[in-house]
C-alpha atoms as a PDB file:
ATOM      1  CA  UNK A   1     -36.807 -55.232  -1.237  1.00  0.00           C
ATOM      2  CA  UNK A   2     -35.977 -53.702   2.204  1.00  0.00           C
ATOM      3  CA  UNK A   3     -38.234 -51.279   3.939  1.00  0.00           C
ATOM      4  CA  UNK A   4     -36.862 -47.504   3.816  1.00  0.00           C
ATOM      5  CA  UNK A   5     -35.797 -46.160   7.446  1.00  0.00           C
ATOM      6  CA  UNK A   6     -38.052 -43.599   8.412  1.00  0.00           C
ATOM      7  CA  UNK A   7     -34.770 -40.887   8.162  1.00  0.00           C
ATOM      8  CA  UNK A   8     -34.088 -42.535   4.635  1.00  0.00           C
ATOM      9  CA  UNK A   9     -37.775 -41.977   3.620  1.00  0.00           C
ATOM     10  CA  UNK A  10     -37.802 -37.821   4.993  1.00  0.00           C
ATOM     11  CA  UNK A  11     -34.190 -37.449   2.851  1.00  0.00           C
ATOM     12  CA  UNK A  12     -35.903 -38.797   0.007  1.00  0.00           C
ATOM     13  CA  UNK A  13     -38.778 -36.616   0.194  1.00  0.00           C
ATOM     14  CA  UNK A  14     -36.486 -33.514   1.099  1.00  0.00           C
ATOM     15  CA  UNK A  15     -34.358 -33.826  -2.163  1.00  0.00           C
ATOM     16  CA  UNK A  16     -37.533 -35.010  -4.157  1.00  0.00           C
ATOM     17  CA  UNK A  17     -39.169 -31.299  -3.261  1.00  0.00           C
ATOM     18  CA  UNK A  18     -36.199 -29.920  -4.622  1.00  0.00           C
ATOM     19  CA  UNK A  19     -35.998 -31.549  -7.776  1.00  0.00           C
ATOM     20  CA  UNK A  20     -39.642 -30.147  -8.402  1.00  0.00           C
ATOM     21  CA  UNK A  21     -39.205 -26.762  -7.678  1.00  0.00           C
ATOM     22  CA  UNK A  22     -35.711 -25.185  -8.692  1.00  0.00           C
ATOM     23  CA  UNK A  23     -36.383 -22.096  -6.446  1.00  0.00           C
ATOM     24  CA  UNK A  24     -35.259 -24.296  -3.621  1.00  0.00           C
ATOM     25  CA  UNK A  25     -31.990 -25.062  -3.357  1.00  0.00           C
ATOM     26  CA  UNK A  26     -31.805 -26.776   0.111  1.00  0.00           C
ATOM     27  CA  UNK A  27     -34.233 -28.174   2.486  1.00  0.00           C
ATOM     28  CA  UNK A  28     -33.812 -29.623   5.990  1.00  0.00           C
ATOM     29  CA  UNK A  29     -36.582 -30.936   8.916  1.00  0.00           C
ATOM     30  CA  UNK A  30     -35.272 -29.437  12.480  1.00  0.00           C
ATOM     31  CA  UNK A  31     -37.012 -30.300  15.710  1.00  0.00           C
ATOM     32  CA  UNK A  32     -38.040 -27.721  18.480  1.00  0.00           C
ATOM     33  CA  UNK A  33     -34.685 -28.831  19.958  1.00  0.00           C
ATOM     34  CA  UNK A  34     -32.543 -27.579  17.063  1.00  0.00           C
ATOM     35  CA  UNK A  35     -31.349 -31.768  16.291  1.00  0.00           C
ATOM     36  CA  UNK A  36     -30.997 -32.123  12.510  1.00  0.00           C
ATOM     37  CA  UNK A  37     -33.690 -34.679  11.659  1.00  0.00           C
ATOM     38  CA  UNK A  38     -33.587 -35.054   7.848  1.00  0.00           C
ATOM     39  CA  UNK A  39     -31.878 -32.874   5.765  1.00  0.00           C
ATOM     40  CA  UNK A  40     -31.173 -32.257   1.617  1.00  0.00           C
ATOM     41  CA  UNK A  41     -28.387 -29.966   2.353  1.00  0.00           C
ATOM     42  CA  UNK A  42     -25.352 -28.865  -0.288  1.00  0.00           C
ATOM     43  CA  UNK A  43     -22.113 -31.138   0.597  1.00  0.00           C
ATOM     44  CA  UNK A  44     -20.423 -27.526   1.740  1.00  0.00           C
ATOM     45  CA  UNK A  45     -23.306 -27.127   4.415  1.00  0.00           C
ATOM     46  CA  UNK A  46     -22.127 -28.651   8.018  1.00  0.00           C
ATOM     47  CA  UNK A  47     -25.788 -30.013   9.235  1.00  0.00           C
ATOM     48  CA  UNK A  48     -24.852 -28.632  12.662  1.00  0.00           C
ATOM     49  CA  UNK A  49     -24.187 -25.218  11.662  1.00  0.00           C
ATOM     50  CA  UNK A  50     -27.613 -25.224   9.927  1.00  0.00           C
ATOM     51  CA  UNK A  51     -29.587 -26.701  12.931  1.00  0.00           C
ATOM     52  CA  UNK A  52     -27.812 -24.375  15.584  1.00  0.00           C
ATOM     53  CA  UNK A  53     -28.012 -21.482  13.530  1.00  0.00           C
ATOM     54  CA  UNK A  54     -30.031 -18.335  13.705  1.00  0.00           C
ATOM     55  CA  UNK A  55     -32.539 -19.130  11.330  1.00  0.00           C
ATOM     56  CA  UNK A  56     -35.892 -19.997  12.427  1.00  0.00           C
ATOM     57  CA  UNK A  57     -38.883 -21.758  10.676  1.00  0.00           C
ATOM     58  CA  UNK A  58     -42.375 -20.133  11.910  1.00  0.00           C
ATOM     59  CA  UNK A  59     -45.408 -22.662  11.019  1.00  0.00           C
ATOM     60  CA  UNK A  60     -48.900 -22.591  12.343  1.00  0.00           C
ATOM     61  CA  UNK A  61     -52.061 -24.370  11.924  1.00  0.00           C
ATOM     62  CA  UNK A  62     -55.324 -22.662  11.102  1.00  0.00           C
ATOM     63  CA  UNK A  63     -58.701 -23.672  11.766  1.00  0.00           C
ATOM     64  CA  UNK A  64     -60.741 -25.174   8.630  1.00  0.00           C
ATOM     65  CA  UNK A  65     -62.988 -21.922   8.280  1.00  0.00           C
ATOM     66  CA  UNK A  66     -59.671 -19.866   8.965  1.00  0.00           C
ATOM     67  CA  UNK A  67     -59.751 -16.069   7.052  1.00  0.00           C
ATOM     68  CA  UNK A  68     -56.602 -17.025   6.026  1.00  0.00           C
ATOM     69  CA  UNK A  69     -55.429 -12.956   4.771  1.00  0.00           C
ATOM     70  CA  UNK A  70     -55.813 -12.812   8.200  1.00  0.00           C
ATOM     71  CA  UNK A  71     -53.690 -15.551   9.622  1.00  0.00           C
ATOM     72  CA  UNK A  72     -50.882 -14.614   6.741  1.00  0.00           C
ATOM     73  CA  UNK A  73     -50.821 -10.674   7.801  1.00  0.00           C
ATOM     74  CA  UNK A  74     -50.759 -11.376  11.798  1.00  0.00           C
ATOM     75  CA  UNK A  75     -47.712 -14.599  10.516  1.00  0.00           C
ATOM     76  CA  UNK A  76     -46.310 -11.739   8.690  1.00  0.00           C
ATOM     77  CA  UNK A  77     -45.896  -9.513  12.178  1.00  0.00           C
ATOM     78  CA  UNK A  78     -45.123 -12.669  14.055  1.00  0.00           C
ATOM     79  CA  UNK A  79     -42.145 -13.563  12.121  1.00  0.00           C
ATOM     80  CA  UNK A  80     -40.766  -9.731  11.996  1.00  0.00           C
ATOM     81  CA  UNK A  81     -40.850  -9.620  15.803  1.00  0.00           C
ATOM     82  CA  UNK A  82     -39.618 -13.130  16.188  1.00  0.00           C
ATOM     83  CA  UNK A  83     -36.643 -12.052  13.677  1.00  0.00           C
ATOM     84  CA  UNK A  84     -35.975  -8.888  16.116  1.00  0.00           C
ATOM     85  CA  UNK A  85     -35.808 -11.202  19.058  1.00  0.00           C
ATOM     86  CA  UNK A  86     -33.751 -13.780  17.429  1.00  0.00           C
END
């Protein structure tokens, strides 16, 4: 059987995370440079549109011993300001 490309393997991933959890109904992996990587997007999505849009994914990484209330409430502010400025 021939080896999944690594794109091949993401896609799979993206649409098996939506067929677990129904509240998602599309899912896509962007880099910082806005270039579509994977994506489990409707057929009437264009992947462009999605990857130049305005929409912005905010992720961090906390530290093991993290208060993590802490890191959600100052995420929380993050994002609002980062919406303003986007």
């Amino acid at each position: 059987m021939a080896r999944k490309s690594k794109t091949e393997e993401l896609n799979t991933l993206l649409k098996d995370l939506e067929a677990t959890t129904p509240d998602i109904e599309a899912s896509a992996i962007v880099s910082v440079d806005g270039l579509m990587i994977a994506s489990a997007l409707p057929q009437d999505v264009e992947e462009d549109r999605v990857a130049a849009g305005e929409n912005a994914a905010l992720t961090s990484h906390a530290r093991k011993d993290a208060k993590l209330g802490l890191v959600f409430l100052d995420m929380k502010r993050a994002a609002g300001e980062l919406a303003e400025a986007i």
